[in-house]
C-alpha atoms as a PDB file:
ATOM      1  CA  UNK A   1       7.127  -3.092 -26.366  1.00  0.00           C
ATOM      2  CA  UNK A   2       9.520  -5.521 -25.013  1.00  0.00           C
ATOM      3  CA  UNK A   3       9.935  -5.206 -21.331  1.00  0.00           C
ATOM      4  CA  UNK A   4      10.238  -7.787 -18.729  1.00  0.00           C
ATOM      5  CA  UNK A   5      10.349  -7.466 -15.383  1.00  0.00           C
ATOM      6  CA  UNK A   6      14.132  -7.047 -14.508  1.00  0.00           C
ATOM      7  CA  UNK A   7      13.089  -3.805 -15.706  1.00  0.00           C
ATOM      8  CA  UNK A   8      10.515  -3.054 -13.510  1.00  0.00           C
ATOM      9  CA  UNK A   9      12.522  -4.594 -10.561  1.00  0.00           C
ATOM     10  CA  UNK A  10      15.312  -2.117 -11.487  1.00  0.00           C
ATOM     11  CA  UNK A  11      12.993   0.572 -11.570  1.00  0.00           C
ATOM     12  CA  UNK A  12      11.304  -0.906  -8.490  1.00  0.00           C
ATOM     13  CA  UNK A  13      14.728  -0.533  -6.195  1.00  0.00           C
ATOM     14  CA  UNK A  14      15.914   2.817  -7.462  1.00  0.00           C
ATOM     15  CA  UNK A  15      12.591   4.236  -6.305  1.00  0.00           C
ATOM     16  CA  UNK A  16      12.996   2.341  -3.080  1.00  0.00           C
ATOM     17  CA  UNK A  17      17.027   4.022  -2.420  1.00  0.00           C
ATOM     18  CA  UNK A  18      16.325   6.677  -4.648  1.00  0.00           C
ATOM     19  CA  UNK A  19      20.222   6.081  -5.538  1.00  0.00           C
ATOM     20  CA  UNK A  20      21.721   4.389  -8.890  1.00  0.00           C
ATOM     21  CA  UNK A  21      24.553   3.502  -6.693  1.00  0.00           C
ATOM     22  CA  UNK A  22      22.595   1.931  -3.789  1.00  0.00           C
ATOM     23  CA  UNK A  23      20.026   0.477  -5.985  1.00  0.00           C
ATOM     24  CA  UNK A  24      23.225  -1.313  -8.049  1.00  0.00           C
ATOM     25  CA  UNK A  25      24.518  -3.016  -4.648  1.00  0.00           C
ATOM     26  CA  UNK A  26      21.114  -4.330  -3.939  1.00  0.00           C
ATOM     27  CA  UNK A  27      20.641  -6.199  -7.166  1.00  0.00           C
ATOM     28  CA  UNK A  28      24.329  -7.326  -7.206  1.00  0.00           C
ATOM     29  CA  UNK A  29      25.265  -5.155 -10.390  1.00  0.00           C
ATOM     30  CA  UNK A  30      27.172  -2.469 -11.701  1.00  0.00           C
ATOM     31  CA  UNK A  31      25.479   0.938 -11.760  1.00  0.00           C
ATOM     32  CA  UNK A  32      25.835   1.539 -15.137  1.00  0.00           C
ATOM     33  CA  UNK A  33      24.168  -1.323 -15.941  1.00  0.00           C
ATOM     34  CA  UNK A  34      21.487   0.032 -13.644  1.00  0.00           C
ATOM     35  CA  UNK A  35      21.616   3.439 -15.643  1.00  0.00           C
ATOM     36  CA  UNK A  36      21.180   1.656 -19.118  1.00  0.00           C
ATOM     37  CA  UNK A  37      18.731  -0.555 -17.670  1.00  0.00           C
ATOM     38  CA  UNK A  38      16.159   2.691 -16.740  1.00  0.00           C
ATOM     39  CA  UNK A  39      17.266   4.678 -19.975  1.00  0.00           C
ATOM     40  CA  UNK A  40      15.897   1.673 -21.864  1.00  0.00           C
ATOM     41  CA  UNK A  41      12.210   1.539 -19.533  1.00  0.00           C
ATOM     42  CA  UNK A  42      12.019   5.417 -20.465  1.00  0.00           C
ATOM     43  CA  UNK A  43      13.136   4.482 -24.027  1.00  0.00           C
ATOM     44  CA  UNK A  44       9.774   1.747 -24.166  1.00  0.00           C
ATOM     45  CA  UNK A  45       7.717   3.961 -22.303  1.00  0.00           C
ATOM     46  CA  UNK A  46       8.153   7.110 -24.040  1.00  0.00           C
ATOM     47  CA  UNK A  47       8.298   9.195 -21.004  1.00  0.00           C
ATOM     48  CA  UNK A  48      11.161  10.153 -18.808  1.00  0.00           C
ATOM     49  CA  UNK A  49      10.807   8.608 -15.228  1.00  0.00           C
ATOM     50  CA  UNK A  50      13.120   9.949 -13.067  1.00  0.00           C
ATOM     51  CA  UNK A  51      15.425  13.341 -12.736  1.00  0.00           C
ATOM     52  CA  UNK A  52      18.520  13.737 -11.002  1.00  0.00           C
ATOM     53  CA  UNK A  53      19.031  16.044  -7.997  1.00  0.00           C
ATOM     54  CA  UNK A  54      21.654  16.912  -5.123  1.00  0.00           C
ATOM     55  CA  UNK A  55      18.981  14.455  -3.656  1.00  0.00           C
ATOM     56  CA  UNK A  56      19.660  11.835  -5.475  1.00  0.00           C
ATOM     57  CA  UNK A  57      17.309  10.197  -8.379  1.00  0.00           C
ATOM     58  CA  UNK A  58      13.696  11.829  -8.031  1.00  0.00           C
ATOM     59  CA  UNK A  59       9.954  10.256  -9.763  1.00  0.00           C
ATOM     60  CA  UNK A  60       8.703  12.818 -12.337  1.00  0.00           C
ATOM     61  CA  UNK A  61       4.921  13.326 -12.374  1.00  0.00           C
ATOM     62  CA  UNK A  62       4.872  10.098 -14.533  1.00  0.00           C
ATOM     63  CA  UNK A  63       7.012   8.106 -12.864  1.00  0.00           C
ATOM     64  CA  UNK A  64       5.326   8.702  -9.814  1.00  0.00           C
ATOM     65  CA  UNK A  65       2.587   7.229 -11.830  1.00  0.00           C
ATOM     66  CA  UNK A  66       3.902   4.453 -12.642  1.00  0.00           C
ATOM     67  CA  UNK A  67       5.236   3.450  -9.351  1.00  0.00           C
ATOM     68  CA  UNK A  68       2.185   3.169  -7.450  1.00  0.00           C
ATOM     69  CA  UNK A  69       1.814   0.246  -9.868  1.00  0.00           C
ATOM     70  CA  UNK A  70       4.834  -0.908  -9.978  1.00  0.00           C
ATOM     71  CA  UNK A  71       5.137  -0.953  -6.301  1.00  0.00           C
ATOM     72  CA  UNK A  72       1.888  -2.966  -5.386  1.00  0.00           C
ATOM     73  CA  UNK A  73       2.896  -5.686  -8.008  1.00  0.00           C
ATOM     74  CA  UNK A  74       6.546  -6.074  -6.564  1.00  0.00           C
ATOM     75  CA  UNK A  75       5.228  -6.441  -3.707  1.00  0.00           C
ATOM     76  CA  UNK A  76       3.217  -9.345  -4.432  1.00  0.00           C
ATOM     77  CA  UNK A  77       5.931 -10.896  -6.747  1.00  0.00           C
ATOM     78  CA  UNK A  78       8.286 -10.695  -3.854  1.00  0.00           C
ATOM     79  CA  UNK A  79       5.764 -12.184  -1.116  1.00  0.00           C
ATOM     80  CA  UNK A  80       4.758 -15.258  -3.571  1.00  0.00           C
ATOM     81  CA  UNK A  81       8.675 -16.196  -3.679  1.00  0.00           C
ATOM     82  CA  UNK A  82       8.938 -15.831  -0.255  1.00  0.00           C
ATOM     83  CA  UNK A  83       6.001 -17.966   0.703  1.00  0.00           C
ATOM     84  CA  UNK A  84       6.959 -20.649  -2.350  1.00  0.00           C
ATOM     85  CA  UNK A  85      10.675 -20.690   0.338  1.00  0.00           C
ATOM     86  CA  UNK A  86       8.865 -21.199   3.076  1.00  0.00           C
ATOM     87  CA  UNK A  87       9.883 -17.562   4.433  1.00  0.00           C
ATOM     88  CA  UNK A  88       6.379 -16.637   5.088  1.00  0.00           C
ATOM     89  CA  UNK A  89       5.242 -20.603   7.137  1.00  0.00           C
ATOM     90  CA  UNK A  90       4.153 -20.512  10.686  1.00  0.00           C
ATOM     91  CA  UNK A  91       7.973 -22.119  11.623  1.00  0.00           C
ATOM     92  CA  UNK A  92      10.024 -19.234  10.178  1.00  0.00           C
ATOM     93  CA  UNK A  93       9.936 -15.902   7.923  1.00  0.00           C
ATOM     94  CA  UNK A  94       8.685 -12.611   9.014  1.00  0.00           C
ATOM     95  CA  UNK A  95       5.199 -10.592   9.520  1.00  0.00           C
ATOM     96  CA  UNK A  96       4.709  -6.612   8.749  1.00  0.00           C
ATOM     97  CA  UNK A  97       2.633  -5.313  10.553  1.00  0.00           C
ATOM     98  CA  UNK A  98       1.425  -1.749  10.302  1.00  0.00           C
ATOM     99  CA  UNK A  99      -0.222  -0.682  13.754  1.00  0.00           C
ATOM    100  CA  UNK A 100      -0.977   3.082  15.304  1.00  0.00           C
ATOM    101  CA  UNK A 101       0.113   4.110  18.626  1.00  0.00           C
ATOM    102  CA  UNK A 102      -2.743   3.869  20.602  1.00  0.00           C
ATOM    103  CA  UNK A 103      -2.926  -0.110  18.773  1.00  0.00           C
ATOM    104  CA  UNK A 104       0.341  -1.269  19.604  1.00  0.00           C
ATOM    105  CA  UNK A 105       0.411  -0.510  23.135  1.00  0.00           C
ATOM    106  CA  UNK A 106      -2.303  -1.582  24.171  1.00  0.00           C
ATOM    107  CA  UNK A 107      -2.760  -4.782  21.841  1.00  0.00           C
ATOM    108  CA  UNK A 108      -0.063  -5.522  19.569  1.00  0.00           C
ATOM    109  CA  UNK A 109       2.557  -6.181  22.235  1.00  0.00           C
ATOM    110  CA  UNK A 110       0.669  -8.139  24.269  1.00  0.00           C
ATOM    111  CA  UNK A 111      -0.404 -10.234  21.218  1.00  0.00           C
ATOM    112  CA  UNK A 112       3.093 -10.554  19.782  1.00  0.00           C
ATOM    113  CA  UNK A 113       4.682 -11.763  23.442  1.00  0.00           C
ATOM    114  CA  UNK A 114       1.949 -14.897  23.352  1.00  0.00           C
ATOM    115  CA  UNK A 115       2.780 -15.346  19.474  1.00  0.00           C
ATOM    116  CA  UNK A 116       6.624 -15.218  20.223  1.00  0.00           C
ATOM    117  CA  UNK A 117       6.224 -18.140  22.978  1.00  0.00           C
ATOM    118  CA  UNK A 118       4.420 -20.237  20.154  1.00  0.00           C
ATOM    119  CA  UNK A 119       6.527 -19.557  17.278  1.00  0.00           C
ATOM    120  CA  UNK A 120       9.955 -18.713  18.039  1.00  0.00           C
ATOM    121  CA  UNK A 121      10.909 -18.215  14.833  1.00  0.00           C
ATOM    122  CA  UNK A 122       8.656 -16.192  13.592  1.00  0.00           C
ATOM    123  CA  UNK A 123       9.614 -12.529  13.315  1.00  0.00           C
ATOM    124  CA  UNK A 124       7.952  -9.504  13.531  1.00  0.00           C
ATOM    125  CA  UNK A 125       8.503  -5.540  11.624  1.00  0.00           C
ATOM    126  CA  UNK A 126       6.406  -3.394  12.733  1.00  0.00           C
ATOM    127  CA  UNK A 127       5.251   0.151  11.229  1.00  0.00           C
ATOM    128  CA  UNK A 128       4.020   3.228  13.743  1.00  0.00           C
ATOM    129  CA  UNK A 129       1.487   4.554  10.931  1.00  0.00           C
ATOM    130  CA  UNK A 130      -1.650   6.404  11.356  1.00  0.00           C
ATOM    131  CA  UNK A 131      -5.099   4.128  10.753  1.00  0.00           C
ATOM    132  CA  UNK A 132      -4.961   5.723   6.685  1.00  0.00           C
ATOM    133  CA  UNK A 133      -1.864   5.051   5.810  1.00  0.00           C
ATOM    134  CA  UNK A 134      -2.024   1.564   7.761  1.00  0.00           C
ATOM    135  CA  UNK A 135      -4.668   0.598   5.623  1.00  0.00           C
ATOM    136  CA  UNK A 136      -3.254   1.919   2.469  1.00  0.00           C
ATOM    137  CA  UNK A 137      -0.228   0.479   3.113  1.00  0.00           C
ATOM    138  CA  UNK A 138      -2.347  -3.151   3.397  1.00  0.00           C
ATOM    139  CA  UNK A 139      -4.016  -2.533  -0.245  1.00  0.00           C
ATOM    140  CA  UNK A 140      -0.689  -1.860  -1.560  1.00  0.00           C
ATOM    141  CA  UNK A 141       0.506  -4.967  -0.351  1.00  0.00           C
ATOM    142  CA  UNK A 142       3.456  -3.966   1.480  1.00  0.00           C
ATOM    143  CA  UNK A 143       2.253  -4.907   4.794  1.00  0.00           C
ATOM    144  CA  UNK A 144       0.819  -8.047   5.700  1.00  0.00           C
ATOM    145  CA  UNK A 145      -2.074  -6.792   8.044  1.00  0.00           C
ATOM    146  CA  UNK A 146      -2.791  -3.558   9.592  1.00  0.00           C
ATOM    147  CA  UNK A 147      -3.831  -3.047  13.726  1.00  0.00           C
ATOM    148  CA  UNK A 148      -5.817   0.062  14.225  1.00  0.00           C
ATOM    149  CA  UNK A 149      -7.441   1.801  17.061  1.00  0.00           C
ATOM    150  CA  UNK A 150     -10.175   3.508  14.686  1.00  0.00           C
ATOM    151  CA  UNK A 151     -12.928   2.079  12.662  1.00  0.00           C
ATOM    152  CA  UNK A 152     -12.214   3.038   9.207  1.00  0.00           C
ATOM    153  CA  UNK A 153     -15.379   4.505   7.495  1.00  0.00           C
ATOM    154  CA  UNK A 154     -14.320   2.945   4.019  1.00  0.00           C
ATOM    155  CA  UNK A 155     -12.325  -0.238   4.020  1.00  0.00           C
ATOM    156  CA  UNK A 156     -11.793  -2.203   0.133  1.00  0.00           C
ATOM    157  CA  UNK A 157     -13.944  -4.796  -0.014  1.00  0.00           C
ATOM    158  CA  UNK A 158     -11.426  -7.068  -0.876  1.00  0.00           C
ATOM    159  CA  UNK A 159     -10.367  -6.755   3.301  1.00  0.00           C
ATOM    160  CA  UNK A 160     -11.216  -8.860   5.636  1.00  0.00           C
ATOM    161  CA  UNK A 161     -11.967  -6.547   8.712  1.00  0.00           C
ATOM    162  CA  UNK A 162     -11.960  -8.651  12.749  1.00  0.00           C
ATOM    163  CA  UNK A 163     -12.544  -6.311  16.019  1.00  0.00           C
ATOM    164  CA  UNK A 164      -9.937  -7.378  18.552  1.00  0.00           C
ATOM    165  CA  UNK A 165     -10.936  -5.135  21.778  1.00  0.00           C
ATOM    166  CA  UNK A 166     -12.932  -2.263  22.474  1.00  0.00           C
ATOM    167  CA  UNK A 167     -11.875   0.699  24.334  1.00  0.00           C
ATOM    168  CA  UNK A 168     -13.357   3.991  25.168  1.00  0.00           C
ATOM    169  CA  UNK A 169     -11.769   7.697  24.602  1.00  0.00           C
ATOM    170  CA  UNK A 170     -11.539   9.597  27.850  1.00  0.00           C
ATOM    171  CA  UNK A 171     -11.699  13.312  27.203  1.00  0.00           C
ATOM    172  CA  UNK A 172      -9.206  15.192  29.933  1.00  0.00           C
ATOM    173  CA  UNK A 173      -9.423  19.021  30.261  1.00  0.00           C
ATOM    174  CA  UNK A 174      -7.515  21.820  32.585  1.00  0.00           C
ATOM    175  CA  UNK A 175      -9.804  24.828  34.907  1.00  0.00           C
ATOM    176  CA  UNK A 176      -9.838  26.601  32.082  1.00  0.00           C
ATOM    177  CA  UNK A 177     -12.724  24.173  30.617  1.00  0.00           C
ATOM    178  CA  UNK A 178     -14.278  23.407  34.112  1.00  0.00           C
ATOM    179  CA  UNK A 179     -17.959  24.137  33.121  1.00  0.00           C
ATOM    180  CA  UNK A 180     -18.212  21.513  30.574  1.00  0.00           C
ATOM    181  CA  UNK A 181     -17.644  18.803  33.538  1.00  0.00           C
ATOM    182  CA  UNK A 182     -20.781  16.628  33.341  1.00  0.00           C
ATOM    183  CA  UNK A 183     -21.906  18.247  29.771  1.00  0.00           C
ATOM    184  CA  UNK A 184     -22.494  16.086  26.683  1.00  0.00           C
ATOM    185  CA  UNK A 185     -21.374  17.869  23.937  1.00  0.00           C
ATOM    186  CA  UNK A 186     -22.201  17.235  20.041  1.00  0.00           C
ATOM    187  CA  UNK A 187     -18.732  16.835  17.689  1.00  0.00           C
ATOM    188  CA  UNK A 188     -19.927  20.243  16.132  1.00  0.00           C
ATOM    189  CA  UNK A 189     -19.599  21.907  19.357  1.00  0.00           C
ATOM    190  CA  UNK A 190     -16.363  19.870  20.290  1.00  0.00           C
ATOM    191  CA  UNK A 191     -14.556  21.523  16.917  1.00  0.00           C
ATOM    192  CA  UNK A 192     -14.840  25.006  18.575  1.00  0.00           C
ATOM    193  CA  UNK A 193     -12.324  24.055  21.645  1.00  0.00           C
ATOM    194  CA  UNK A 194      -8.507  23.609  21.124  1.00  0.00           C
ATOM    195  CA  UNK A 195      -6.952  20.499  20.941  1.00  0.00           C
ATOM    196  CA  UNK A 196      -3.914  18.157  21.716  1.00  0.00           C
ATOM    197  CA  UNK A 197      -4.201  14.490  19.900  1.00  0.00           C
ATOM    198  CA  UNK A 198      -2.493  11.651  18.834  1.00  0.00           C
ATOM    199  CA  UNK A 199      -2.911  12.778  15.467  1.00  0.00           C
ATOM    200  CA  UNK A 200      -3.901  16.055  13.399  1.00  0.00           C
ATOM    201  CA  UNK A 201      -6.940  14.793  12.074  1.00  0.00           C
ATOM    202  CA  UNK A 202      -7.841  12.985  15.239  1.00  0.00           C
ATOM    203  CA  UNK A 203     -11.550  13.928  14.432  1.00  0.00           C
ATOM    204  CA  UNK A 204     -11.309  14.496  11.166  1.00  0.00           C
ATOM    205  CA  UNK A 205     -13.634  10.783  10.279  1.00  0.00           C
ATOM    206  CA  UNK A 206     -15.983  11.365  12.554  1.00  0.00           C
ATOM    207  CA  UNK A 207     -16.791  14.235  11.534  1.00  0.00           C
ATOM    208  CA  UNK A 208     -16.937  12.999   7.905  1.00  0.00           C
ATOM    209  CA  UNK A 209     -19.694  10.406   9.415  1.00  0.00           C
ATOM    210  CA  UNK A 210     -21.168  13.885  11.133  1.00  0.00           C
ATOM    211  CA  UNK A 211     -21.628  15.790   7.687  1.00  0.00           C
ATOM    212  CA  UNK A 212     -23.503  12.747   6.408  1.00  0.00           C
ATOM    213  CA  UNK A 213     -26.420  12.532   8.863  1.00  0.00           C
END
């Protein structure tokens, strides 16, 4: 099999645009070349990656495969060069962060003002994610650290975890739900009531943690 890894960058980017075109501007090429380029990945591979729709390029089954992979490792590739620059030092370069809502306002600002007033320079992109996909996004490597506002129940063990502050959930309620003022309630009993959160499976861990005991 003899691949290296302009094909998998190729690959990499049209996944990323999910254009030919788009992904040919990137890497400072033609798109045909671009076309031959993932004809010849299927070619080694023996399996057809991508399919073309009103869309634009779209992952088969086993290209979608194959990108998770793909992905992660780019990702790594790309943060090594950047740090071998010195785009990633303390003086310059730029920090992903991937925070939720409830994390950003009312830590990550805060933290990112005092940062700012240290290192100028430094820049920050941040990503409004839920605490899942913040953390997957971390294993992937496509973030550089991930601010949440939940304890996640399974975290890689290749993570370093840190709590930053502590806060506690205040649960409000209309008239209609006066006579559970002063009530403790289990998360069983909770379930049964209607709800408006931050997200859909606001208590979806804990009750995880719930069906364990």
């Amino acid at each position: 099999m003899n691949l290296n890894f302009e094909y998998f960058k190729v690959f990499y980017y049209v996944c990323k645009y999910g254009s030919l075109t788009r992904a040919a501007r990137v890497l400072m090429t033609s798109q045909p070349t671009v076309t031959r380029t993932i004809h010849n990945l299927e070619n080694e591979l023996g399996c057809r990656l991508f399919i073309r729709s009103k869309n634009g390029m779209e992952l088969t089954p086993e290209g979608q495969i194959f990108y998770k992979h793909i992905s992660a490792a780019c990702a790594q590739i790309f943060k090594g060069v950047s740090e071998l620059t010195g785009m990633s030092s303390l003086d310059n370069g730029t920090v992903c962060i991937s925070a939720t809502e409830t994390a950003l306002h009312c830590f990550l600002f805060k933290a990112m003002e005092e940062s700012h007033r240290q290192y100028p320079n430094v820049r920050f992109k941040l990503l409004n994610n839920s605490t899942v996909t913040s953390i997957q996004s971390l294993k992937s490597g496509s973030t550089d650290m991930a601010v949440v506002s939940s304890d996640p129940l399974q975290t890689d063990k290749h993570l370093k975890t840190k709590v930053l502050t502590k806060y506690q959930d205040i649960l409000i309620g209309g008239n209609k739900f006066r006579e559970l003022a002063g009530k403790s309630l289990t998360l069983n009993e909770l379930m049964n009531y209607p709800w408006v959160t931050l997200t859909r499976n606001f208590l979806y861990p804990y009750q995880k943690v719930m069906d364990m005991i």
